[in-house]
PDB file of N, CA and C in Angstrom:
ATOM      1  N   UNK A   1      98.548  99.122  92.757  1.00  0.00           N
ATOM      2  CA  UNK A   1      97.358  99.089  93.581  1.00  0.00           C
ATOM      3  C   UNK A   1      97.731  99.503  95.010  1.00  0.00           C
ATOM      4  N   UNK A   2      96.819 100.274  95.403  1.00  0.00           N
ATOM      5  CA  UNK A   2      97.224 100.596  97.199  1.00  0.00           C
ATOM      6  C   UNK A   2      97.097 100.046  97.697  1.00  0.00           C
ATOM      7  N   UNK A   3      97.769  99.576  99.007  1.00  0.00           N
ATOM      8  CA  UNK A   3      97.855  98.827 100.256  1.00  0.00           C
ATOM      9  C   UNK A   3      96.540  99.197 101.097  1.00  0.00           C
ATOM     10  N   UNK A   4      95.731  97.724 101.571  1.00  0.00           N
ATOM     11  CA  UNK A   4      94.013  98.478 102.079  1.00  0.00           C
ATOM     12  C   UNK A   4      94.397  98.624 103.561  1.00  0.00           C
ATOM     13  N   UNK A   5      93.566  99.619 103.928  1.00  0.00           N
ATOM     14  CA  UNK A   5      93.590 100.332 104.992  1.00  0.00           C
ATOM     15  C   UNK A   5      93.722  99.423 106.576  1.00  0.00           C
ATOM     16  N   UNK A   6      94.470  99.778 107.164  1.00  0.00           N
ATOM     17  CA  UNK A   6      94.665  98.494 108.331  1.00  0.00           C
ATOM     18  C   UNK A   6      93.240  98.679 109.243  1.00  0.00           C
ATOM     19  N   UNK A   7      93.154  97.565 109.984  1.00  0.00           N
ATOM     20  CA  UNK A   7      91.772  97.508 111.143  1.00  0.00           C
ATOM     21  C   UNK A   7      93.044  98.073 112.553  1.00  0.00           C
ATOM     22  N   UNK A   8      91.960  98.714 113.206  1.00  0.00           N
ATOM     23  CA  UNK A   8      93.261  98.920 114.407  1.00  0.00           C
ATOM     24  C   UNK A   8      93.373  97.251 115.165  1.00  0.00           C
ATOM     25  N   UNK A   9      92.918  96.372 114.523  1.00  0.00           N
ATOM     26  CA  UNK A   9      93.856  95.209 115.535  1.00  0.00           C
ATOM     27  C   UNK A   9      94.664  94.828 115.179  1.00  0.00           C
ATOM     28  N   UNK A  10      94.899  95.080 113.248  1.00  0.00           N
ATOM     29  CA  UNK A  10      95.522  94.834 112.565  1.00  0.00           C
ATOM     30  C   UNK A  10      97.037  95.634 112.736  1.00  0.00           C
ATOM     31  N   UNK A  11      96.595  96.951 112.829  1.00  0.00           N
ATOM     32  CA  UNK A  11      97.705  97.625 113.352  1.00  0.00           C
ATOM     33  C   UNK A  11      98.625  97.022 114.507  1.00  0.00           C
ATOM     34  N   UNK A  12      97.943  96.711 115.247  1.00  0.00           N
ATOM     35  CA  UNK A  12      98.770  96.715 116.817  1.00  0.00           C
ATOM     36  C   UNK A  12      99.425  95.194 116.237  1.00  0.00           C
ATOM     37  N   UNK A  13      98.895  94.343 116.160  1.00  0.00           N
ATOM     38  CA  UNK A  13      99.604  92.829 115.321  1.00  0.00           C
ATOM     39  C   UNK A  13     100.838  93.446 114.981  1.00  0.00           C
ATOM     40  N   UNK A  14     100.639  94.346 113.613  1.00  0.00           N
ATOM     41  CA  UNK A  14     102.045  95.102 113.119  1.00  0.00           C
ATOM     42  C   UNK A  14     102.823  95.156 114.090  1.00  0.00           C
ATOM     43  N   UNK A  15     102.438  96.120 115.074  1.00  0.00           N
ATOM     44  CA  UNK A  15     103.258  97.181 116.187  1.00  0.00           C
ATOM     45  C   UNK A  15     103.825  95.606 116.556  1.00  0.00           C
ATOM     46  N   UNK A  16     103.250  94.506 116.778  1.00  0.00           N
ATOM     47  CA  UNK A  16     103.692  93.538 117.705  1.00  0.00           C
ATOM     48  C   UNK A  16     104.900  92.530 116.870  1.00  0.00           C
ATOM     49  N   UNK A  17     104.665  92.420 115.474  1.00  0.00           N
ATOM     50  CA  UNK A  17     105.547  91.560 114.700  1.00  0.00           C
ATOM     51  C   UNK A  17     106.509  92.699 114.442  1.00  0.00           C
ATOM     52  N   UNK A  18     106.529  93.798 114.397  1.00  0.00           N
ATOM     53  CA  UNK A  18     108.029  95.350 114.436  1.00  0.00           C
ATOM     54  C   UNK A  18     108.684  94.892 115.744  1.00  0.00           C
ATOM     55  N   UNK A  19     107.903  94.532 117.033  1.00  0.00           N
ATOM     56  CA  UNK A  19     108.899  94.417 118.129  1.00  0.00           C
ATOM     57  C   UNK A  19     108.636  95.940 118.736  1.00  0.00           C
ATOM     58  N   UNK A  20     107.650  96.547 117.908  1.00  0.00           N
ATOM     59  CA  UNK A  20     107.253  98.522 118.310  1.00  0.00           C
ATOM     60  C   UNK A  20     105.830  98.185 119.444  1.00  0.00           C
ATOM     61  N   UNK A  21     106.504  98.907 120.749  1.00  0.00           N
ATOM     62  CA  UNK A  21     105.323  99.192 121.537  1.00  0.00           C
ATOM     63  C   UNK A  21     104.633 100.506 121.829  1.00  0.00           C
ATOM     64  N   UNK A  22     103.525 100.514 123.011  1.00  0.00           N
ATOM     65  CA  UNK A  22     103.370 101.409 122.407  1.00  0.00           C
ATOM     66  C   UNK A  22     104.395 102.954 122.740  1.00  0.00           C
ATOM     67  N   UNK A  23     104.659 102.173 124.185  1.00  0.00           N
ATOM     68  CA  UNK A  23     105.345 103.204 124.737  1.00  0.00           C
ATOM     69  C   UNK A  23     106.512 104.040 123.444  1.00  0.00           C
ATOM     70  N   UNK A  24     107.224 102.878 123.041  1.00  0.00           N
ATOM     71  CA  UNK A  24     108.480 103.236 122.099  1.00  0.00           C
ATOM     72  C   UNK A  24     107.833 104.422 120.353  1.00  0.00           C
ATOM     73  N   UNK A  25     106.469 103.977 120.300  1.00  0.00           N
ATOM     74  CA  UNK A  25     105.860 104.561 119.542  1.00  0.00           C
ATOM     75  C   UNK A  25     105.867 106.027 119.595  1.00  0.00           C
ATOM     76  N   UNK A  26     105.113 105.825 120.720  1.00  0.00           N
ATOM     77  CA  UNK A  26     104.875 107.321 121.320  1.00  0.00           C
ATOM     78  C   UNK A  26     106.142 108.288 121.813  1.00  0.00           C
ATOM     79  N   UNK A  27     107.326 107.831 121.725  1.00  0.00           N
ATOM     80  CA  UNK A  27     108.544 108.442 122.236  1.00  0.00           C
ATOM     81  C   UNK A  27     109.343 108.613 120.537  1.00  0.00           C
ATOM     82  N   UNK A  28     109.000 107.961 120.166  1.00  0.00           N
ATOM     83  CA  UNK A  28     109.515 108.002 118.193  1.00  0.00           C
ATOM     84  C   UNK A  28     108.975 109.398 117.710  1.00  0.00           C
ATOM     85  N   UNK A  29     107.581 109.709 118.565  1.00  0.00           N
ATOM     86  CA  UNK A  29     106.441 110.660 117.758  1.00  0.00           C
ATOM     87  C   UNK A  29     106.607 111.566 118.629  1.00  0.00           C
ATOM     88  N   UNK A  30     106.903 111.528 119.882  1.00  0.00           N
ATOM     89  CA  UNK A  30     106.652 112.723 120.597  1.00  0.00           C
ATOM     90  C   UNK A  30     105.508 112.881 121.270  1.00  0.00           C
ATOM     91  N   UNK A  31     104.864 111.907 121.617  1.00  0.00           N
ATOM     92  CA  UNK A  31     103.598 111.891 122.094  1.00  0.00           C
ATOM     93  C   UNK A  31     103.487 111.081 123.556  1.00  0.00           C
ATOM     94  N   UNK A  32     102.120 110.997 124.102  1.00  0.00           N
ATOM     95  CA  UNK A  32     102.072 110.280 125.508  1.00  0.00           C
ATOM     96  C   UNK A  32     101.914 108.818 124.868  1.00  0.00           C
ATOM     97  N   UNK A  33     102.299 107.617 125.612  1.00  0.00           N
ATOM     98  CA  UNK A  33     101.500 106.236 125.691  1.00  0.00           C
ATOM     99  C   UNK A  33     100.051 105.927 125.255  1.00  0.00           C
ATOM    100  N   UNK A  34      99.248 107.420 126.047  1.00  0.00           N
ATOM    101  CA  UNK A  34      97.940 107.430 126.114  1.00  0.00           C
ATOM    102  C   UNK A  34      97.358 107.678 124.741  1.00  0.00           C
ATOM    103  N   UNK A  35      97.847 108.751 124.113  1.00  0.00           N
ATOM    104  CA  UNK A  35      97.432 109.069 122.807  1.00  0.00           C
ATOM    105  C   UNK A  35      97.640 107.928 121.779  1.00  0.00           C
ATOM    106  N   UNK A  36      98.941 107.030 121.671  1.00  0.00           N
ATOM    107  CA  UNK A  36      98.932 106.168 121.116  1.00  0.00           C
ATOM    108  C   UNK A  36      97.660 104.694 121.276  1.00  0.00           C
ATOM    109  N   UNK A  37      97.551 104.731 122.770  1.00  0.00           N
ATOM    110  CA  UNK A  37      96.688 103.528 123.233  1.00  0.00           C
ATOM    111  C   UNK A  37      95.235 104.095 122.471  1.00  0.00           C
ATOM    112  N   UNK A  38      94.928 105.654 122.744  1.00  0.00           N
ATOM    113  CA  UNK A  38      93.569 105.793 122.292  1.00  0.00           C
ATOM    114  C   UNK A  38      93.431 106.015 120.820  1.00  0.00           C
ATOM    115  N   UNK A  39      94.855 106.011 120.024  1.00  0.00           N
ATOM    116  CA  UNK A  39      94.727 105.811 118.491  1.00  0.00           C
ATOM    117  C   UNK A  39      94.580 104.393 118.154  1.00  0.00           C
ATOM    118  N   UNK A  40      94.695 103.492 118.738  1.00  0.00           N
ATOM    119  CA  UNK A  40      94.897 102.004 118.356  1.00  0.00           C
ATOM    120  C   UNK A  40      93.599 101.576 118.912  1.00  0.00           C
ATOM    121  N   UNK A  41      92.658 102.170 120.069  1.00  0.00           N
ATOM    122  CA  UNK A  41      91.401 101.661 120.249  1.00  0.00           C
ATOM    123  C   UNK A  41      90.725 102.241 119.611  1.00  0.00           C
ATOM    124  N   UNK A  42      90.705 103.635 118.492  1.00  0.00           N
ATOM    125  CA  UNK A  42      89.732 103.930 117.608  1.00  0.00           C
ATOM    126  C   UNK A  42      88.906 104.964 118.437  1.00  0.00           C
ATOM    127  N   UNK A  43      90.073 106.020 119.241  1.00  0.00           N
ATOM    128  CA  UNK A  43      89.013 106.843 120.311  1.00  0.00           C
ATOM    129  C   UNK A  43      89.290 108.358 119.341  1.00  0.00           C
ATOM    130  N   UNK A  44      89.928 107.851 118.689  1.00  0.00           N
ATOM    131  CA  UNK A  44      90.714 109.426 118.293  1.00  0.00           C
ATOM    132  C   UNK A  44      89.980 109.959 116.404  1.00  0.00           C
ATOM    133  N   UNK A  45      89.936 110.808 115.847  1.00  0.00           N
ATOM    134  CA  UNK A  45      89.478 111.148 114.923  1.00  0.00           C
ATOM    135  C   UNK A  45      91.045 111.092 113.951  1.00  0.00           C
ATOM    136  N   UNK A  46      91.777 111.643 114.491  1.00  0.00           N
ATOM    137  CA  UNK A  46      93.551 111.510 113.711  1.00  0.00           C
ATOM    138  C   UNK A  46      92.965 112.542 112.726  1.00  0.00           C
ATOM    139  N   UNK A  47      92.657 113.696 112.969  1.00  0.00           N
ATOM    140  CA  UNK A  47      92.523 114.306 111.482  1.00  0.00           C
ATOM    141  C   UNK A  47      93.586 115.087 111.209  1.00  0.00           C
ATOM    142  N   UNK A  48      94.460 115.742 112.252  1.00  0.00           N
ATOM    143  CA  UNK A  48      95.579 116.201 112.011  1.00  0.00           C
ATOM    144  C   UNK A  48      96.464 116.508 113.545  1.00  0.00           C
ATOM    145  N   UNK A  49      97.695 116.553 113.030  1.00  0.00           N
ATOM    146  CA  UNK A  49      98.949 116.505 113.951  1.00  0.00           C
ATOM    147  C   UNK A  49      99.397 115.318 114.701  1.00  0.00           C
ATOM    148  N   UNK A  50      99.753 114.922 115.371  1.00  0.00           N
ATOM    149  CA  UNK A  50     100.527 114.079 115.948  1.00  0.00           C
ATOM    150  C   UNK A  50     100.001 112.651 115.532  1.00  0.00           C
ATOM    151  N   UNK A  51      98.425 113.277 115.602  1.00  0.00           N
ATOM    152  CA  UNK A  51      97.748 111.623 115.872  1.00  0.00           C
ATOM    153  C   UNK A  51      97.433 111.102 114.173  1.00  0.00           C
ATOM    154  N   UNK A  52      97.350 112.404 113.462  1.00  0.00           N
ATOM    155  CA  UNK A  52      96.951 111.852 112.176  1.00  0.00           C
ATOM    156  C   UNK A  52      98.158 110.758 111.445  1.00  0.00           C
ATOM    157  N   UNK A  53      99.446 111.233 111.910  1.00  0.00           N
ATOM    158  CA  UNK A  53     100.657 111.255 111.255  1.00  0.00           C
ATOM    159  C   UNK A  53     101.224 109.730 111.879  1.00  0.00           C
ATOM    160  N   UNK A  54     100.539 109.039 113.404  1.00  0.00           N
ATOM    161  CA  UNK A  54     100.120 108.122 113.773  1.00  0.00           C
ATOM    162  C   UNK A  54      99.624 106.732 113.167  1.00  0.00           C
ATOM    163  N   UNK A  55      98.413 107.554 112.874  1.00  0.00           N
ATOM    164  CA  UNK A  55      97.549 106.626 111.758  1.00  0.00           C
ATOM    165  C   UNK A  55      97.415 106.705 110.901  1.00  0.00           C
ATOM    166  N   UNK A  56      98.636 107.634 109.871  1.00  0.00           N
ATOM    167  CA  UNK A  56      99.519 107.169 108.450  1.00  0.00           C
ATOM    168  C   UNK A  56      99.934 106.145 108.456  1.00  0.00           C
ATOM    169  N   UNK A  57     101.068 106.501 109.302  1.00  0.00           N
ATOM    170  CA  UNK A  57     102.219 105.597 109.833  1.00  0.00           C
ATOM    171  C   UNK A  57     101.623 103.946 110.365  1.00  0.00           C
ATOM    172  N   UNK A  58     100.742 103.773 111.029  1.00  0.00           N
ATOM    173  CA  UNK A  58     100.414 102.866 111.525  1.00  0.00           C
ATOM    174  C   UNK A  58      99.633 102.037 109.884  1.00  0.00           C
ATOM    175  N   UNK A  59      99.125 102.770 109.059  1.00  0.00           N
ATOM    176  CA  UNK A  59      97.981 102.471 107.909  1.00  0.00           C
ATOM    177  C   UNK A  59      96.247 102.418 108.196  1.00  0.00           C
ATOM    178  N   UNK A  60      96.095 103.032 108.898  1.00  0.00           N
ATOM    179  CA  UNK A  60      95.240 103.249 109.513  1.00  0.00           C
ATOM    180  C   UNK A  60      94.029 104.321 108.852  1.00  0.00           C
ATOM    181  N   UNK A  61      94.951 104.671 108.324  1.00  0.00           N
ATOM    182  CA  UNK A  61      94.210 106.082 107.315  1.00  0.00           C
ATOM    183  C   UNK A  61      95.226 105.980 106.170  1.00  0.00           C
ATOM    184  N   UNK A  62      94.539 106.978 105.094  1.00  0.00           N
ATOM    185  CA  UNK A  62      95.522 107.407 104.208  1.00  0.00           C
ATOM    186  C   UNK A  62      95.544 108.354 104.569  1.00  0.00           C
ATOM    187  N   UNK A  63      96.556 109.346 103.613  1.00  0.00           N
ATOM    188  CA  UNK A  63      96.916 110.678 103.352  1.00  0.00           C
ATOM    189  C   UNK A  63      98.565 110.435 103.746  1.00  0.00           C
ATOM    190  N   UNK A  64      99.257 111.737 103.637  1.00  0.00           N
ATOM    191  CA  UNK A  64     100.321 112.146 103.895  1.00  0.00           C
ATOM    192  C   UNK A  64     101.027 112.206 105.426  1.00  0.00           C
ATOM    193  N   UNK A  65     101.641 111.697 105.899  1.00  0.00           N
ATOM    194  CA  UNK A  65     102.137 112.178 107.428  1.00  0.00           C
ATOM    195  C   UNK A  65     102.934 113.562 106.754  1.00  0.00           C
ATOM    196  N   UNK A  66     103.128 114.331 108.026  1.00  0.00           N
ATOM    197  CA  UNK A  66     103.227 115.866 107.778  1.00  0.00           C
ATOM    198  C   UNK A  66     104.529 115.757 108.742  1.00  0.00           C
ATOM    199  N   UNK A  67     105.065 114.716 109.772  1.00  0.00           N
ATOM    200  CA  UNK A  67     105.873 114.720 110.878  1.00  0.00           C
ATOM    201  C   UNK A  67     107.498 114.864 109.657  1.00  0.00           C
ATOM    202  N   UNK A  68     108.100 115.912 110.403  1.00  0.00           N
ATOM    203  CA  UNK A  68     109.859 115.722 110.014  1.00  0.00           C
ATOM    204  C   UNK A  68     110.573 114.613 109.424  1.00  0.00           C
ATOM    205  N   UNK A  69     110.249 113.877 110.795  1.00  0.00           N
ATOM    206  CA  UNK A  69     111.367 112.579 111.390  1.00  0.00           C
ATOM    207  C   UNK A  69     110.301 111.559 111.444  1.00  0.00           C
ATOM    208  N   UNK A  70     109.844 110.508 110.661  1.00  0.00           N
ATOM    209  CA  UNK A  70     109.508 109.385 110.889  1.00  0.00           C
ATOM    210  C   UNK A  70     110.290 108.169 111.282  1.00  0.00           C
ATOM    211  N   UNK A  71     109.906 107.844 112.471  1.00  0.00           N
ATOM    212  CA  UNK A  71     110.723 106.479 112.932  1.00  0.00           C
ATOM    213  C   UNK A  71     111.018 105.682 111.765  1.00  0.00           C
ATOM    214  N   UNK A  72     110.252 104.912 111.170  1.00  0.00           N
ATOM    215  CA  UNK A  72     110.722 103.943 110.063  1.00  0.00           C
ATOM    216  C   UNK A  72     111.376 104.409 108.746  1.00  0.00           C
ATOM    217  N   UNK A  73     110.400 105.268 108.421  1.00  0.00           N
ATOM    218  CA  UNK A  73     110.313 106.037 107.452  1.00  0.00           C
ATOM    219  C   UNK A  73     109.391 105.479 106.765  1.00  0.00           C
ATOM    220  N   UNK A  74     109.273 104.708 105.517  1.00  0.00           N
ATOM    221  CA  UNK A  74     107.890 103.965 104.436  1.00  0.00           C
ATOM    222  C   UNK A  74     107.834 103.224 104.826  1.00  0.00           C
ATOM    223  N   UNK A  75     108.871 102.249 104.926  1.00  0.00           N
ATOM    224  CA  UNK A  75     108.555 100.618 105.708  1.00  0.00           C
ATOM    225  C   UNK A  75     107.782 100.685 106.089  1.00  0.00           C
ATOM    226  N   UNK A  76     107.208 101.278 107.118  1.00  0.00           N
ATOM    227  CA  UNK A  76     106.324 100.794 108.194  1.00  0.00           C
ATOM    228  C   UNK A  76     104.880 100.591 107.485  1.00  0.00           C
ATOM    229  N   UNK A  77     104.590 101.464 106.486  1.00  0.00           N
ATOM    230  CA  UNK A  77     103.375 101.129 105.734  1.00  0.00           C
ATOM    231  C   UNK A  77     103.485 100.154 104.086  1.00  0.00           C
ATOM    232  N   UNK A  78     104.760 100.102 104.211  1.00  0.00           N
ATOM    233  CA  UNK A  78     104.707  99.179 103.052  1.00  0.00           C
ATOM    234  C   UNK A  78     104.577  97.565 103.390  1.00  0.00           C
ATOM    235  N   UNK A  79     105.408  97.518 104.637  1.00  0.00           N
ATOM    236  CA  UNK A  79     104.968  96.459 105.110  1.00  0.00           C
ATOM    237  C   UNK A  79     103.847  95.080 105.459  1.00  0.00           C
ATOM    238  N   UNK A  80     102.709  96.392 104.997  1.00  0.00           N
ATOM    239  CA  UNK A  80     101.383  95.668 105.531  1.00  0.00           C
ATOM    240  C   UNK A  80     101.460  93.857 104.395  1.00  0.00           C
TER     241      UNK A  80
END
């Protein structure tokens, strides 16, 4: 059975019991602080690139992350 889709408060909880902020997030991904802050308030669509691969990673969405190098690698969504 699949793991259900995280709420973004649910996410950031995660980010917070990993010890992952957002800053460190966004430097894992290659991205600003900002993009991360406005993926976790639900400003962003994530349909593809940086941010989608974000809110894989985070569980936030399904689908595939498309990124190289994932910080965790699966953990991070098996975790939930």
């Amino acid at each position: 059975m699949r793991n259900p889709l995280r709420t973004h408060a649910q996410a950031l909880q995660w980010m917070d019991e990993q010890g992952l902020s957002k800053s460190e997030l966004a430097r894992r991904f290659g991205v600003t602080p900002s993009l991360v802050h406005a993926i976790l308030r639900g400003e962003k669509a994530c349909r593809r690139g940086a941010s989608h691969n974000i809110a894989v990673f985070l569980g936030l969405k399904r689908g595939q992350a498309t990124a190289t190098k994932q910080p965790y690698g699966r953990a991070g969504r098996e975790a939930a």
